[in-house]
N, C-alpha and C. Protein backbone atom coordinates (compact mmCIF):
# COMPACT_ATOMS: atom_id res chain seq x y z
N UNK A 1 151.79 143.32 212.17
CA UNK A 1 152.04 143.78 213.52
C UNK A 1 151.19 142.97 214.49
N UNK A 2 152.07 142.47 215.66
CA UNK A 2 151.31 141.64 216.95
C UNK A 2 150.54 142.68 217.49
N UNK A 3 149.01 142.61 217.40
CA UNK A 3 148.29 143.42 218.78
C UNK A 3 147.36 142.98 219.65
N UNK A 4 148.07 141.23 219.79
CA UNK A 4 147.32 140.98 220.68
C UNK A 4 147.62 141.24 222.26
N UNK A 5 148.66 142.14 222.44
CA UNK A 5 148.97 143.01 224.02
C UNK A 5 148.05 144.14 223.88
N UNK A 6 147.11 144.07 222.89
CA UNK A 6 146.10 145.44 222.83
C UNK A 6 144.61 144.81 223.89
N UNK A 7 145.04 145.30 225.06
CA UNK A 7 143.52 144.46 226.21
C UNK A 7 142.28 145.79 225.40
N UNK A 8 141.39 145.21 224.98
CA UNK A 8 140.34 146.01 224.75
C UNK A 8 138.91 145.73 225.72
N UNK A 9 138.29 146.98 226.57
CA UNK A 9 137.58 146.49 227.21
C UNK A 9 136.39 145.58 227.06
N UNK A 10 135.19 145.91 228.23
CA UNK A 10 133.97 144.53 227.32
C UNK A 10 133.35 145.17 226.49
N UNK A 11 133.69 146.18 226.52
CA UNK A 11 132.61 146.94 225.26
C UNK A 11 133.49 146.81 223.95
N UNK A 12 134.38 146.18 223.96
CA UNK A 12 136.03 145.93 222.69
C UNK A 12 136.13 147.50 222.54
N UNK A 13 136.69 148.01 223.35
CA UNK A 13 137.09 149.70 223.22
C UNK A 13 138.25 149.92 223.60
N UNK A 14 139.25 150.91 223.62
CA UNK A 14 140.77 151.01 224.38
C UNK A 14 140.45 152.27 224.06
N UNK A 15 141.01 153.57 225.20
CA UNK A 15 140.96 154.62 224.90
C UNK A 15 142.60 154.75 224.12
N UNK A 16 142.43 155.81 222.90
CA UNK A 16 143.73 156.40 222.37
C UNK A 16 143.49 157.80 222.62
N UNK A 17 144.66 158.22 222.79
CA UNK A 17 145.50 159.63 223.16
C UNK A 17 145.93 160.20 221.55
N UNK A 18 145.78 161.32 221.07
CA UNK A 18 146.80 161.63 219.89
C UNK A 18 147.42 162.86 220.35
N UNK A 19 148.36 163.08 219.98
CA UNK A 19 149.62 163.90 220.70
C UNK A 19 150.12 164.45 219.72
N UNK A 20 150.61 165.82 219.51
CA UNK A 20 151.57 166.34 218.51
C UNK A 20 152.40 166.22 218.68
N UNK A 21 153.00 165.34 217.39
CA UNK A 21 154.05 164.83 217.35
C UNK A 21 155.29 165.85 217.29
N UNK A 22 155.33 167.07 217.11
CA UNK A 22 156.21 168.21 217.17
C UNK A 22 156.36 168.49 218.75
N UNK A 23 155.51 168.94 219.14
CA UNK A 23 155.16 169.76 220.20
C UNK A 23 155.02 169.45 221.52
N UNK A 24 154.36 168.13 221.07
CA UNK A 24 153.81 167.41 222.17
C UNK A 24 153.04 167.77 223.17
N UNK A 25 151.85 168.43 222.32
CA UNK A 25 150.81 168.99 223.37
C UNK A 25 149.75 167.60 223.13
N UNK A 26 149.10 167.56 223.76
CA UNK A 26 148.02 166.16 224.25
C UNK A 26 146.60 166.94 223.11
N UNK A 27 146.38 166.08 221.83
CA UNK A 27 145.24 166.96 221.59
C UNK A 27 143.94 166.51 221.99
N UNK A 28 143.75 165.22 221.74
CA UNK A 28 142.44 164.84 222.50
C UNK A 28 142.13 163.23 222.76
N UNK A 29 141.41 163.01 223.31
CA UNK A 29 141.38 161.33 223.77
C UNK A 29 139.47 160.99 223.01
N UNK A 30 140.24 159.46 222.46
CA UNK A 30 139.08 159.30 222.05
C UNK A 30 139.45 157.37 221.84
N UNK A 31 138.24 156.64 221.20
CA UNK A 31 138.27 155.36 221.75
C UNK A 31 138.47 154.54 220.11
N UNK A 32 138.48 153.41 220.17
CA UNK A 32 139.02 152.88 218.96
C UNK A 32 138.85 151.23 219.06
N UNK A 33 137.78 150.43 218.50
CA UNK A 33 137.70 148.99 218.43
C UNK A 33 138.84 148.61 217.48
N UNK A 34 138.68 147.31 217.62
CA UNK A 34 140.17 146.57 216.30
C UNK A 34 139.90 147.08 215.24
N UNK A 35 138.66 147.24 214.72
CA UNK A 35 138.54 147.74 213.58
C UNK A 35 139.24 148.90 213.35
N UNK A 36 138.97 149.69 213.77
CA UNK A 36 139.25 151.24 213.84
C UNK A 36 140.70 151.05 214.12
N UNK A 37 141.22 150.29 214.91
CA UNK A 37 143.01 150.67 215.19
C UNK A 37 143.27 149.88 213.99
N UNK A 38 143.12 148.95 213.36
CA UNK A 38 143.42 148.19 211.76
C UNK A 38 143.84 149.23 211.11
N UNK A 39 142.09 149.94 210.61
CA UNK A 39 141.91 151.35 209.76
C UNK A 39 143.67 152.25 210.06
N UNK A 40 143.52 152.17 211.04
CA UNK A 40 144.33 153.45 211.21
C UNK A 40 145.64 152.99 210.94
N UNK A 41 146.21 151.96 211.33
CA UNK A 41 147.57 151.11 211.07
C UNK A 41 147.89 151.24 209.55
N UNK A 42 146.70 150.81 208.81
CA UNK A 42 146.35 150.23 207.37
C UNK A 42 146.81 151.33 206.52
N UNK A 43 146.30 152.66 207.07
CA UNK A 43 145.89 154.01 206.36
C UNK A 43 146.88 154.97 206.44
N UNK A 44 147.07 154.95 207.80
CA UNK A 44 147.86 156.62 208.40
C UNK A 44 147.12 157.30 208.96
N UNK A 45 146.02 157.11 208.66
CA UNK A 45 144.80 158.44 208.96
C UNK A 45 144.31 157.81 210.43
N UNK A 46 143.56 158.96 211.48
CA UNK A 46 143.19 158.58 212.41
C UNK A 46 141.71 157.98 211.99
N UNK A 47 141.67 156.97 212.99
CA UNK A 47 140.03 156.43 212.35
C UNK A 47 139.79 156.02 214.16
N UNK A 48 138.48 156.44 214.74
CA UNK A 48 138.00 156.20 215.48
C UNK A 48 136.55 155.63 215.76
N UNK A 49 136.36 154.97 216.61
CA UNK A 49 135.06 154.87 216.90
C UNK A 49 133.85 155.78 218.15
N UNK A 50 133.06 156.15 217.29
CA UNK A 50 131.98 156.80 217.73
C UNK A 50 131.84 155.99 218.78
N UNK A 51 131.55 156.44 220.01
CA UNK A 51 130.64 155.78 220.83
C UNK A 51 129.23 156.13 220.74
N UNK A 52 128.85 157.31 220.93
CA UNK A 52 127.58 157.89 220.71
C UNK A 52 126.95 157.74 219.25
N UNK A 53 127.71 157.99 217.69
CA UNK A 53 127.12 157.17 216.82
C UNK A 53 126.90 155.60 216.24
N UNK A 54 128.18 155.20 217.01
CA UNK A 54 128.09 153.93 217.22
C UNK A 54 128.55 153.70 215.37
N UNK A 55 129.56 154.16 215.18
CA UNK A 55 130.13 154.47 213.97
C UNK A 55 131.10 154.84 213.86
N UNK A 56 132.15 154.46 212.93
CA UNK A 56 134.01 154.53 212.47
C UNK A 56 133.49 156.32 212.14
N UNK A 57 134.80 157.02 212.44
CA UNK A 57 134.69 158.14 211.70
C UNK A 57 136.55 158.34 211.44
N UNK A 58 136.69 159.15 210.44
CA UNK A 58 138.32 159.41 210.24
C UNK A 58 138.40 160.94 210.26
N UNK A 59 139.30 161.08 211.37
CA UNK A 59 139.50 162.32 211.90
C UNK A 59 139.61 163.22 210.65
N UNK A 60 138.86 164.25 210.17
CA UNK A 60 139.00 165.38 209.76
C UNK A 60 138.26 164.60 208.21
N UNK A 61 137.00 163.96 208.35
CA UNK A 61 136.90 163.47 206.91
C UNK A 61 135.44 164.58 206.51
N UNK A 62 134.77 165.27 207.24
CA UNK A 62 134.30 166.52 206.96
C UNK A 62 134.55 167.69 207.55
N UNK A 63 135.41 167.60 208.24
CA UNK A 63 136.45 169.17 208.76
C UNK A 63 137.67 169.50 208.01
N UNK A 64 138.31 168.50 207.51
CA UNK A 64 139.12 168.35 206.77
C UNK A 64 140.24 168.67 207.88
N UNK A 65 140.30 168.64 209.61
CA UNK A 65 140.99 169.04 210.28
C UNK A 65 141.71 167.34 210.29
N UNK A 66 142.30 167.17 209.70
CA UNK A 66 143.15 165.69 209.71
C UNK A 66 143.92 165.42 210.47
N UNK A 67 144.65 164.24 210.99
CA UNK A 67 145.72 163.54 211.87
C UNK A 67 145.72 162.44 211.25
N UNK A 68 147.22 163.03 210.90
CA UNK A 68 148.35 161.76 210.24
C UNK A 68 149.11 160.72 211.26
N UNK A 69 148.96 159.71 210.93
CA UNK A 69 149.96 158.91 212.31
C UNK A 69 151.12 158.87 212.03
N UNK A 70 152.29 159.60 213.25
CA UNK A 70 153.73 159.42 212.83
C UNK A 70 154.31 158.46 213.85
N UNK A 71 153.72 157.86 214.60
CA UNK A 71 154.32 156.94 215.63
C UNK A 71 152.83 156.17 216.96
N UNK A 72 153.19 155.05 216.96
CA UNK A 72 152.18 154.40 217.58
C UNK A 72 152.76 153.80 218.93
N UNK A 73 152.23 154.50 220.15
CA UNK A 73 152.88 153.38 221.30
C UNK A 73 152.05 152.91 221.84
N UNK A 74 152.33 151.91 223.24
CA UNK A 74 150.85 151.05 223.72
C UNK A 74 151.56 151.27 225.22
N UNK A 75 150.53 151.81 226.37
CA UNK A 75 151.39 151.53 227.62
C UNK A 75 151.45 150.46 228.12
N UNK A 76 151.53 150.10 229.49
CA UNK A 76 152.77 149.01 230.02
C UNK A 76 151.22 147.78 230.83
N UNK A 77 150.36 148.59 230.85
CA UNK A 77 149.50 147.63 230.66
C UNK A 77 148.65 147.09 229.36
N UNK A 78 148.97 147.66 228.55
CA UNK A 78 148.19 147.42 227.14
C UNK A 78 146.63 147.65 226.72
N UNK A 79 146.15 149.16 227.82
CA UNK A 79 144.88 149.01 227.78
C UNK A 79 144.64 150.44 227.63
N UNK A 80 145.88 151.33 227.35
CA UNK A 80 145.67 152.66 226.71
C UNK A 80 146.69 152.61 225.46
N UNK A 81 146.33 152.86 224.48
CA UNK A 81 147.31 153.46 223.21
C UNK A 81 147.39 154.79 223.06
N UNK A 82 148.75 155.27 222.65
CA UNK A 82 148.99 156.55 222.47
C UNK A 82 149.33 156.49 220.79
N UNK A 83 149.16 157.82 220.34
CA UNK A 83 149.26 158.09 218.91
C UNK A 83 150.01 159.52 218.95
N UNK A 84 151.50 159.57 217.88
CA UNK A 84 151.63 160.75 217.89
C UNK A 84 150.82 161.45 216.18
N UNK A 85 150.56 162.49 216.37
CA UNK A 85 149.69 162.52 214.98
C UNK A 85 150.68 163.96 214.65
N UNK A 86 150.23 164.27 213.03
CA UNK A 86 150.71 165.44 212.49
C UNK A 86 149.30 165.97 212.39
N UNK A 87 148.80 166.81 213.10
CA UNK A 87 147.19 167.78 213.18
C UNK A 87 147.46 168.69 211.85
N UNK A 88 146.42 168.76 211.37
CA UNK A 88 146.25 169.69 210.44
C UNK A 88 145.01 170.09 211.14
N UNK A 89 144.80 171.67 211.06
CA UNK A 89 143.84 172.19 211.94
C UNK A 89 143.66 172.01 213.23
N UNK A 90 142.37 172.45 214.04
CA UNK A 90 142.15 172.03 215.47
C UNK A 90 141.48 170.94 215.49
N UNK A 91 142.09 169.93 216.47
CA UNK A 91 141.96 168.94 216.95
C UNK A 91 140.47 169.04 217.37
N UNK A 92 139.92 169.44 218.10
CA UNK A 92 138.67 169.89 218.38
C UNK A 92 137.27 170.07 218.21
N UNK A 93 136.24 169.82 218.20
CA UNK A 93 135.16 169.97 217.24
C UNK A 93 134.81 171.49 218.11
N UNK A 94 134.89 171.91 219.02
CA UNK A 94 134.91 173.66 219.40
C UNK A 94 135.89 174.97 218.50
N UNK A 95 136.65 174.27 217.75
CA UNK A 95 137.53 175.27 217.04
C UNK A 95 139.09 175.25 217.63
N UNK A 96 139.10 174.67 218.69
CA UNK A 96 140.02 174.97 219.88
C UNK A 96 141.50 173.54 219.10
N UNK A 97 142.55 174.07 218.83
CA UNK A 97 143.80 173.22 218.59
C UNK A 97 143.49 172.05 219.01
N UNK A 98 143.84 172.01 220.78
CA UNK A 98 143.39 170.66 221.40
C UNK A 98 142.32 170.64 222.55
N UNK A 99 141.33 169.24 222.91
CA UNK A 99 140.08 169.53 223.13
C UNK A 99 140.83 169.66 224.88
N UNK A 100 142.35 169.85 225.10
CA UNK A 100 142.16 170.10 226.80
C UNK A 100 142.35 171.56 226.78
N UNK A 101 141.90 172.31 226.43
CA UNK A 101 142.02 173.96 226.16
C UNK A 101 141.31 174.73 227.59
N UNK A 102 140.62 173.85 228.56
CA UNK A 102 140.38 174.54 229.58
C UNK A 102 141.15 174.12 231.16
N UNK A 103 141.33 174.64 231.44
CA UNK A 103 142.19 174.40 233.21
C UNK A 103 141.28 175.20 234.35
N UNK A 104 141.50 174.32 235.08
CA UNK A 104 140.65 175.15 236.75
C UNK A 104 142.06 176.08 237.05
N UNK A 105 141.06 177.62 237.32
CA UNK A 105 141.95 178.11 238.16
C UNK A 105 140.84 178.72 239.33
N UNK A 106 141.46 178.32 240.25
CA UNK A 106 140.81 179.15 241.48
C UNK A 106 139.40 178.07 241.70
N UNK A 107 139.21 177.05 241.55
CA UNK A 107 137.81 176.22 241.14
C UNK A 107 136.89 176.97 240.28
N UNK A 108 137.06 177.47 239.35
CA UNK A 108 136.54 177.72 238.06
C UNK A 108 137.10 177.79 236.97
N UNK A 109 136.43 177.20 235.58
CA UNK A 109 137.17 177.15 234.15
C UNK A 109 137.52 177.83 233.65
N UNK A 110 138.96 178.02 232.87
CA UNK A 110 139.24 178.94 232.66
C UNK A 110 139.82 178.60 230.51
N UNK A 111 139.20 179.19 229.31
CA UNK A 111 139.74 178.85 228.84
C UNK A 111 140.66 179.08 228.80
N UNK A 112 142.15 178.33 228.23
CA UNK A 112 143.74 178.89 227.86
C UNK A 112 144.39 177.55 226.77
N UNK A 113 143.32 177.88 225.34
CA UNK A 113 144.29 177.73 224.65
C UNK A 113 143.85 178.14 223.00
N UNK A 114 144.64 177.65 221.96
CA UNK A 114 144.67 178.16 220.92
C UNK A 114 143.50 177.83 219.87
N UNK A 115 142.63 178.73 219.20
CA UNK A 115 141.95 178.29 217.89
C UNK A 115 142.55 178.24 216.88
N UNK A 116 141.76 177.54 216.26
CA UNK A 116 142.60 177.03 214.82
C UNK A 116 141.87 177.89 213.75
């Protein structure tokens, strides 16, 4: 697969999106060097990069809350990738399905959404 339309910033990062692929609720955004989008191409499995550990991790490899890749797109500038995934468990490290589980209402947070 060509990915050199993959612009990765100066830090070599691109944010990815993973999305249920059923449902199509947005579960959470997180970042991914070549390495890590390889991993994930290579595998199926989501594999991301830590920013804060500064380390590959594969979604659900001690939660066992996994994401399978069922489809890979790139938008129209090539500097966000989207992923649709099959979630097993919550997306989340709060328990919460997906990590946008809170909305402003009224200018304050409100949670509204599902635990896993």
């Amino acid at each position: 697969m060509d990915l050199s339309e993959v612009r990765f910033d100066q830090n070599g990062l691109v944010p990815a999106i993973a999305q249920d692929v059923d449902g199509g609720q947005v579960l959470m955004l997180a970042y991914m060097n070549k390495e890590s989008l390889r991993r994930t191409l290579e595998t199926g499995q989501m594999t991301y990069w830590s920013r804060s550990r500064q380390a590959f991790w594969v979604k659900g490899a001690t939660s066992g809350h996994t994401q399978q890749m069922e489809e890979f797109r790139i938008d129209c500038d090539g500097d966000a990738l989207l992923f649709k995934v099959r979630q097993r468990g919550g997306a989340c490290h709060t328990g919460f399905r997906s990590c946008f589980y809170r909305r402003c209402e009224d200018g304050a947070w409100v949670e509204d959404g599902e635990r896993e």
